[in-house]
Protein backbone atom coordinates (compact mmCIF):
# COMPACT_ATOMS: atom_id res chain seq x y z
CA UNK A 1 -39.71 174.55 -194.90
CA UNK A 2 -42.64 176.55 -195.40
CA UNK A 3 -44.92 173.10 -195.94
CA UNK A 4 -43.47 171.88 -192.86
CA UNK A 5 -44.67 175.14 -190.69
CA UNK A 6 -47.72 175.10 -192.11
CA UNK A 7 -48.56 171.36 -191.07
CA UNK A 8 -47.38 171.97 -187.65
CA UNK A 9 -49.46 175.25 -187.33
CA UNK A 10 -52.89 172.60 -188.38
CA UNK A 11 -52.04 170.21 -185.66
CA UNK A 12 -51.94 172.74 -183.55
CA UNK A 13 -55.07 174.27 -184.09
CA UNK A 14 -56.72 170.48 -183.88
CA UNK A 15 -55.31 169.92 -180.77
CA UNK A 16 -56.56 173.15 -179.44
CA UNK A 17 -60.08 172.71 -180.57
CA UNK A 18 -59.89 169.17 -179.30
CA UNK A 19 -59.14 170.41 -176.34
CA UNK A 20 -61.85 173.40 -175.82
CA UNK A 21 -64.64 170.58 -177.17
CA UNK A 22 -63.33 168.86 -174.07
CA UNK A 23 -63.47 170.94 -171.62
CA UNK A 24 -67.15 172.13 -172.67
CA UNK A 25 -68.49 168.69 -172.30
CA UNK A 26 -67.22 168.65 -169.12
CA UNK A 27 -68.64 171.53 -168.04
CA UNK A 28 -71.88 170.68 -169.44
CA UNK A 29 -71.96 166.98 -168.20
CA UNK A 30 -70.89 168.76 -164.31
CA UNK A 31 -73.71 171.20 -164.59
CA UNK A 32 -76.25 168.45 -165.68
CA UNK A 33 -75.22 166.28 -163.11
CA UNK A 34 -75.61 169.06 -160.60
CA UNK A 35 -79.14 169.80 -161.83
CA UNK A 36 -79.88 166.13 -161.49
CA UNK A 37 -78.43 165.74 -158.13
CA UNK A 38 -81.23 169.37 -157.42
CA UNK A 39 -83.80 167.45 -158.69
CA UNK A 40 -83.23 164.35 -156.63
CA UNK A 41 -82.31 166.11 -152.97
CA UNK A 42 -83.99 165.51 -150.10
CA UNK A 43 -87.68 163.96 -149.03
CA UNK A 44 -89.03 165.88 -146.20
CA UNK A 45 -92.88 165.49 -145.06
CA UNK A 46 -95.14 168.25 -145.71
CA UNK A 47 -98.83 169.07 -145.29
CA UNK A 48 -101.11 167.80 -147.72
CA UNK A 49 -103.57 170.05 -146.76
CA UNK A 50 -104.29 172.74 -143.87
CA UNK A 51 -103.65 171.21 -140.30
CA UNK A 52 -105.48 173.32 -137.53
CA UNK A 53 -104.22 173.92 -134.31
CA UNK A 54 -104.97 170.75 -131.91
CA UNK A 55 -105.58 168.43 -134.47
CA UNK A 56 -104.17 164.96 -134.26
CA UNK A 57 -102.04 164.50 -137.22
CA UNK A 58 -103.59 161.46 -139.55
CA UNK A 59 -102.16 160.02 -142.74
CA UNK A 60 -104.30 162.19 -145.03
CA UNK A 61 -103.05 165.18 -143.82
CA UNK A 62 -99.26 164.15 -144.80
CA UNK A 63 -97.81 163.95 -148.01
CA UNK A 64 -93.83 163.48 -149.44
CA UNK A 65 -92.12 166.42 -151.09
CA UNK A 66 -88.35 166.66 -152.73
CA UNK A 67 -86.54 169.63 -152.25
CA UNK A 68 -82.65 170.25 -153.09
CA UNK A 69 -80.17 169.34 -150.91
CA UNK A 70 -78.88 171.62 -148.30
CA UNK A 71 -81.93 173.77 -148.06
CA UNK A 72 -84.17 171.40 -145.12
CA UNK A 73 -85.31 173.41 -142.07
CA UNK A 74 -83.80 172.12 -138.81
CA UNK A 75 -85.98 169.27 -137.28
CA UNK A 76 -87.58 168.33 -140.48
CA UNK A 77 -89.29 164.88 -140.90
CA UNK A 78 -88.36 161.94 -143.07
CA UNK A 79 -90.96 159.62 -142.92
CA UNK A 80 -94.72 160.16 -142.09
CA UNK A 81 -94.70 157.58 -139.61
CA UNK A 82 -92.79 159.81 -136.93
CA UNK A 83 -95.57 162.70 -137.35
CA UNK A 84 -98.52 160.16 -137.49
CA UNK A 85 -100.48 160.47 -133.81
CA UNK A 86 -98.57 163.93 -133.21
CA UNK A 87 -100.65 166.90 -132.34
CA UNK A 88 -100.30 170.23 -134.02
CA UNK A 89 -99.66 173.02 -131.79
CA UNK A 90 -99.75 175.73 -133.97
CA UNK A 91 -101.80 176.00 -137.06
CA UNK A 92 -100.16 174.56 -140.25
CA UNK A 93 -100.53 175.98 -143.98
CA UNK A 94 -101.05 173.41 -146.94
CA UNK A 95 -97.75 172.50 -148.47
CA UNK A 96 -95.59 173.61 -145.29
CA UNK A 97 -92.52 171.52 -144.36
CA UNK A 98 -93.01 169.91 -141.11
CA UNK A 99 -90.93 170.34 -137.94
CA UNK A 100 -90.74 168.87 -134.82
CA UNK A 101 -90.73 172.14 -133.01
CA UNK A 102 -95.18 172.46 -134.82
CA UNK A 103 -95.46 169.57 -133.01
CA UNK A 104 -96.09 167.66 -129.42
CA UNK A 105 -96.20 163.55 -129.20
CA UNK A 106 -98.89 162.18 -127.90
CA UNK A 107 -98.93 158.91 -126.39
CA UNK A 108 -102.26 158.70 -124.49
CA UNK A 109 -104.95 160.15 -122.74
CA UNK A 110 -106.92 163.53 -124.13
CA UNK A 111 -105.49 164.82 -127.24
CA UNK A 112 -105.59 168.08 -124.92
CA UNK A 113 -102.99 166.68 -122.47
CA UNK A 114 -100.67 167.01 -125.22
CA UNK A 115 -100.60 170.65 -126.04
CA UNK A 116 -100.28 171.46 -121.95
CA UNK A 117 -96.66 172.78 -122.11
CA UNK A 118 -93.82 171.31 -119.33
CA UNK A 119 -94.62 172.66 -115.92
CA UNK A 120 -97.38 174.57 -117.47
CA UNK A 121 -101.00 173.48 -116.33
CA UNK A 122 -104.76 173.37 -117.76
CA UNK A 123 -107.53 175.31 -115.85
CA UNK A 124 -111.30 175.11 -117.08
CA UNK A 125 -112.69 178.28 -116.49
CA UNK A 126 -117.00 178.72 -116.71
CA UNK A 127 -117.93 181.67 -118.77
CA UNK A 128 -120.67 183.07 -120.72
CA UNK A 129 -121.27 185.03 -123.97
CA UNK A 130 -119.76 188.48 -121.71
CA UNK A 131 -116.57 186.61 -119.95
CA UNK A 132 -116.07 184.78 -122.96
CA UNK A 133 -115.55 188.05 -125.48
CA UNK A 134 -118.80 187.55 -127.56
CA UNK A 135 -117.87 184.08 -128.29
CA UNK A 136 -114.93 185.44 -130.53
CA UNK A 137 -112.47 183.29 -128.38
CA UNK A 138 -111.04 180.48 -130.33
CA UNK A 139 -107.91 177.88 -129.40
CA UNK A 140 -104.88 179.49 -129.58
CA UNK A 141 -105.71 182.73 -128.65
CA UNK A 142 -104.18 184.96 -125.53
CA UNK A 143 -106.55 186.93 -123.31
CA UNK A 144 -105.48 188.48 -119.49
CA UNK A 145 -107.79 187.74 -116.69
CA UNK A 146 -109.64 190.42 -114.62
CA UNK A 147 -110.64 190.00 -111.30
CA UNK A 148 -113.76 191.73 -109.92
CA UNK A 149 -114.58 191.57 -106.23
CA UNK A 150 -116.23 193.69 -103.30
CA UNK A 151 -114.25 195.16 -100.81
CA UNK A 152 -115.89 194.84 -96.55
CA UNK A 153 -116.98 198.06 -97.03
CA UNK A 154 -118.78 196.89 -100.11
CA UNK A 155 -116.51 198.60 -102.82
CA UNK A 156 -116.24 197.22 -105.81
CA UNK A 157 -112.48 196.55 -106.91
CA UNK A 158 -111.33 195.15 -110.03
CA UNK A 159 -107.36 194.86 -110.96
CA UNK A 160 -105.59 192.21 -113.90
CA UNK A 161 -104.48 189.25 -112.04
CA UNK A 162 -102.79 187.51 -115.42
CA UNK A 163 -101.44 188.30 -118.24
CA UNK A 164 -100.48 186.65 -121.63
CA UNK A 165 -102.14 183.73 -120.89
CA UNK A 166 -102.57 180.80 -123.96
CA UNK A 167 -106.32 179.48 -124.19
CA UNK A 168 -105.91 175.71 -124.98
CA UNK A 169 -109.73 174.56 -125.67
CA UNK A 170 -112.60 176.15 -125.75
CA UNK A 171 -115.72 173.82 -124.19
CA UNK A 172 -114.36 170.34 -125.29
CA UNK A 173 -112.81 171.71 -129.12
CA UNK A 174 -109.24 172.13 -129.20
CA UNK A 175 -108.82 173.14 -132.74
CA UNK A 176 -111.43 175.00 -134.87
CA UNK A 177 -110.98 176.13 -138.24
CA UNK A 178 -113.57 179.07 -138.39
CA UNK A 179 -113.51 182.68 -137.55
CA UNK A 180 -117.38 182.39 -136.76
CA UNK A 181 -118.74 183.57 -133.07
CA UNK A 182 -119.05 180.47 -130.78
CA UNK A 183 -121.14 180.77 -127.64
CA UNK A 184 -119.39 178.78 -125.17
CA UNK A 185 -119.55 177.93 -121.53
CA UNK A 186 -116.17 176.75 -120.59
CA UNK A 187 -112.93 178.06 -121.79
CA UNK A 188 -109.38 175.77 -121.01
CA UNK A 189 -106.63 178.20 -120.02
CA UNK A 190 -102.85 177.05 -119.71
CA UNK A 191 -101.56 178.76 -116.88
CA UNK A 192 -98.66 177.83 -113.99
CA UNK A 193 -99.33 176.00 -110.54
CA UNK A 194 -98.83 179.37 -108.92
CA UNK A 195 -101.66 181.41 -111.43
CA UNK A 196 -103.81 178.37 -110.85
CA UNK A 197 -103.97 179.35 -107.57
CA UNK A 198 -104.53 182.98 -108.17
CA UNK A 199 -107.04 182.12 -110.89
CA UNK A 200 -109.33 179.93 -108.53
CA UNK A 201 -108.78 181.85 -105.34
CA UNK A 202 -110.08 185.80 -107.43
CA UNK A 203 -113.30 183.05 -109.13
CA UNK A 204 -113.90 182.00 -105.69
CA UNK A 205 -113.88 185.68 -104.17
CA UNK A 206 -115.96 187.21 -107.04
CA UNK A 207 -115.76 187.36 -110.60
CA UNK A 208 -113.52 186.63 -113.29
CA UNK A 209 -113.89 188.68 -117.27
CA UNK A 210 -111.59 187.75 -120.51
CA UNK A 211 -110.34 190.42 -121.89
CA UNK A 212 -108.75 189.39 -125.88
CA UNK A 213 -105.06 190.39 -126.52
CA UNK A 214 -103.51 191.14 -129.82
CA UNK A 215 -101.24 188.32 -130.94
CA UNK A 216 -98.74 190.02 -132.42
CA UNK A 217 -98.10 191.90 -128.66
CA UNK A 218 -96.91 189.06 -126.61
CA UNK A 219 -95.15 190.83 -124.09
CA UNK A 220 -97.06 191.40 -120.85
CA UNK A 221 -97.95 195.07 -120.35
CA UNK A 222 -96.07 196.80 -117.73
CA UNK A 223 -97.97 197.56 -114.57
CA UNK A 224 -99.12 201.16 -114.00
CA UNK A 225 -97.10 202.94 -111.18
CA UNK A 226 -99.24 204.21 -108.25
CA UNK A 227 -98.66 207.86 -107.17
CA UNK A 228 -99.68 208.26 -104.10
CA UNK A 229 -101.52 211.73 -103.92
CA UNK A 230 -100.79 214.43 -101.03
CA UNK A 231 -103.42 214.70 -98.21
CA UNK A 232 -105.30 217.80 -98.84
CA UNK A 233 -104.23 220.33 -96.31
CA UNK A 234 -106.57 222.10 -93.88
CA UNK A 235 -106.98 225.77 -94.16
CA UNK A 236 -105.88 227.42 -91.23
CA UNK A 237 -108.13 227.96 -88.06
CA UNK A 238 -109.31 231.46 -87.79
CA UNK A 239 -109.81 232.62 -84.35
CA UNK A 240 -112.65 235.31 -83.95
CA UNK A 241 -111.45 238.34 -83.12
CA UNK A 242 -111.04 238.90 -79.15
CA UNK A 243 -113.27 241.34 -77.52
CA UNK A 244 -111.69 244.04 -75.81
CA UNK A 245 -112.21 243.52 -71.66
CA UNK A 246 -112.35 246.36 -68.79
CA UNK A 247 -111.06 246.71 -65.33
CA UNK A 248 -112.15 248.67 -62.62
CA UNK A 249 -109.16 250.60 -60.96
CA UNK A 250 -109.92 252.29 -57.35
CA UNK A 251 -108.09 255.21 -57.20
CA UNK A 252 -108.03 256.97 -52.89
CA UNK A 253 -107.47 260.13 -52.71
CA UNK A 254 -107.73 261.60 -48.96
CA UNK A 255 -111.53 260.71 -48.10
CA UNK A 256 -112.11 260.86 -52.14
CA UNK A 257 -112.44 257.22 -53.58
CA UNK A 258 -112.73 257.68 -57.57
CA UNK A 259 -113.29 254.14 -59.34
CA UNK A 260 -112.29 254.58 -63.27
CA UNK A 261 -112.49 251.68 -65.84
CA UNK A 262 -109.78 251.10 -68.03
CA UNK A 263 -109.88 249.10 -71.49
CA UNK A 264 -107.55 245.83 -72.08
C-alpha cells in the first residue's frame, strides 16, 4: 500500500514539473515573439540630416527608420516618394519623424508660393540695414510693422499698423541656415489682403521700420488704452478793484444853495 502511494505521489510531481516547464516556454516564446514583433514595427521617413526652413525636400535629405508599432505620430510618412518635391515650413532636426503637418506640396511655380498660407498673401517690402533690424532678420521670423508719417501740420506721427506678422523670404532666400547678420534690401512678409492694403497705403504715405518679436510670444500685444486728459481750467478773471465815484447833491435852503459831494 505504501509502494503504491509512493508511485502515485512521483507521477505527480512529473506531471507538475511537466507542466510548469510548459508554461515557462510559453511565456518565454510570447515575450520573444513580442520583442521581435518591437523590432520589426513600423517604417516611417525621417530626416537624414537637418532640413531648413524653405528648403525643397530632395532624396538626400530622407532616410527610412523602424520604430515599434503603435508609437507613429499622426500624419507620418511611409514612403519617401510622398515627401520628395515638398517644402519644409518649419525647420527640421536630423533624425526627426516626418509629418505632413512640417510640410506644404508644391506643384509649380516659386518654391516661395508654397509656404504662402490659404488666404494669406506675400508682400515684398524694400528695406535697409535700419528697417531691416541690423540684418538679423532671417525666414521664419515675426516682426510688427511701424508706420511713420507727417501730419498737415507737419507732425511727425508714428503708431504699429501690424502685428505678428511671419517673414517668408528675405531678398530672394527662403531658407538660411546661419545666425550670421545679412544686409538685405527686400524682406517677403505674409500678411492678409486687408494688411496688404494697410501695409502699402502707411509705405506710400511715409515710412515703414521692422521691429523683431520674440518667438516664443505669439500673441499680438494688446493695444494701449487712450485716456483722454481734462482741459486745463482757466483761473478765474480778477476784476480790478472799482474806484469809488462822487455825486454832487444841491441842497436849497431859502436863498442859500449849498452843493455837497457825496461818495458811492
Amino acid at each position: 500500500m505504501a509502494k503504491k502511494r509512493g508511485i502515485f505521489l512521483v507521477v505527480l510531481s512529473l506531471l507538475m514539473a511537466v507542466g510548469a516547464a510548459w508554461t515557462a516556454n510559453s511565456w518565454i516564446a510570447a515575450k520573444a515573439a513580442a520583442e521581435e514583433g518591437a523590432l520589426n514595427g513600423t517604417h516611417v521617413v525621417a530626416a537624414a540630416m537637418a532640413i531648413p526652413y524653405g528648403t525643397k525636400v530632395e532624396g538626400r535629405h530622407l532616410k527610412y527608420v523602424e520604430i515599434p508599432n503603435g508609437i507613429a505620430p499622426t500624419g507620418f510618412f511611409t514612403s519617401v516618394d510622398d515627401v520628395i518635391s515638398s517644402v519644409a515650413t518649419t525647420p527640421i532636426s536630423r533624425g526627426e519623424i516626418l509629418i505632413a503637418d512640417r510640410f506644404a506640396q508644391h506643384d509649380s511655380g516659386s518654391t516661395l508660393a508654397a509656404l504662402v498660407a490659404e488666404n494669406m498673401r506675400a508682400v515684398a517690402v524694400r528695406v535697409n540695414d535700419v528697417v531691416g533690424v541690423a540684418g538679423f532678420l532671417l525666414p521664419g521670423n515675426r516682426v510688427d510693422v511701424l508706420s511713420a508719417r507727417k501730419t498737415t501740420d507737419r507732425r511727425a506721427v508714428t503708431e504699429t499698423i501690424l502685428q505678428n506678422i511671419k517673414v517668408l523670404a528675405v531678398d530672394q532666400t527662403a531658407s538660411t541656415d546661419t545666425n550670421e547678420p545679412v544686409i538685405v534690401r527686400a524682406v517677403t512678409l505674409e500678411v492678409t489682403p486687408k494688411q496688404a492694403e494697410a501695409l502699402v497705403q502707411a509705405r506710400t504715405e511715409g515710412q515703414i521700420q521692422l521691429t523683431l518679436r520674440n518667438p516664443m510670444q505669439s500673441e499680438p500685444e494688446p493695444e494701449p488704452e487712450v485716456v483722454a486728459k481734462p482741459a486745463p481750467r482757466k483761473p478765474p478773471t480778477q476784476r480790478p478793484p472799482s474806484r469809488p465815484t462822487s455825486t454832487t447833491v444841491t441842497v436849497i435852503r431859502g436863498t442859500q444853495v449849498d452843493k455837497k459831494k457825496t461818495k458811492t
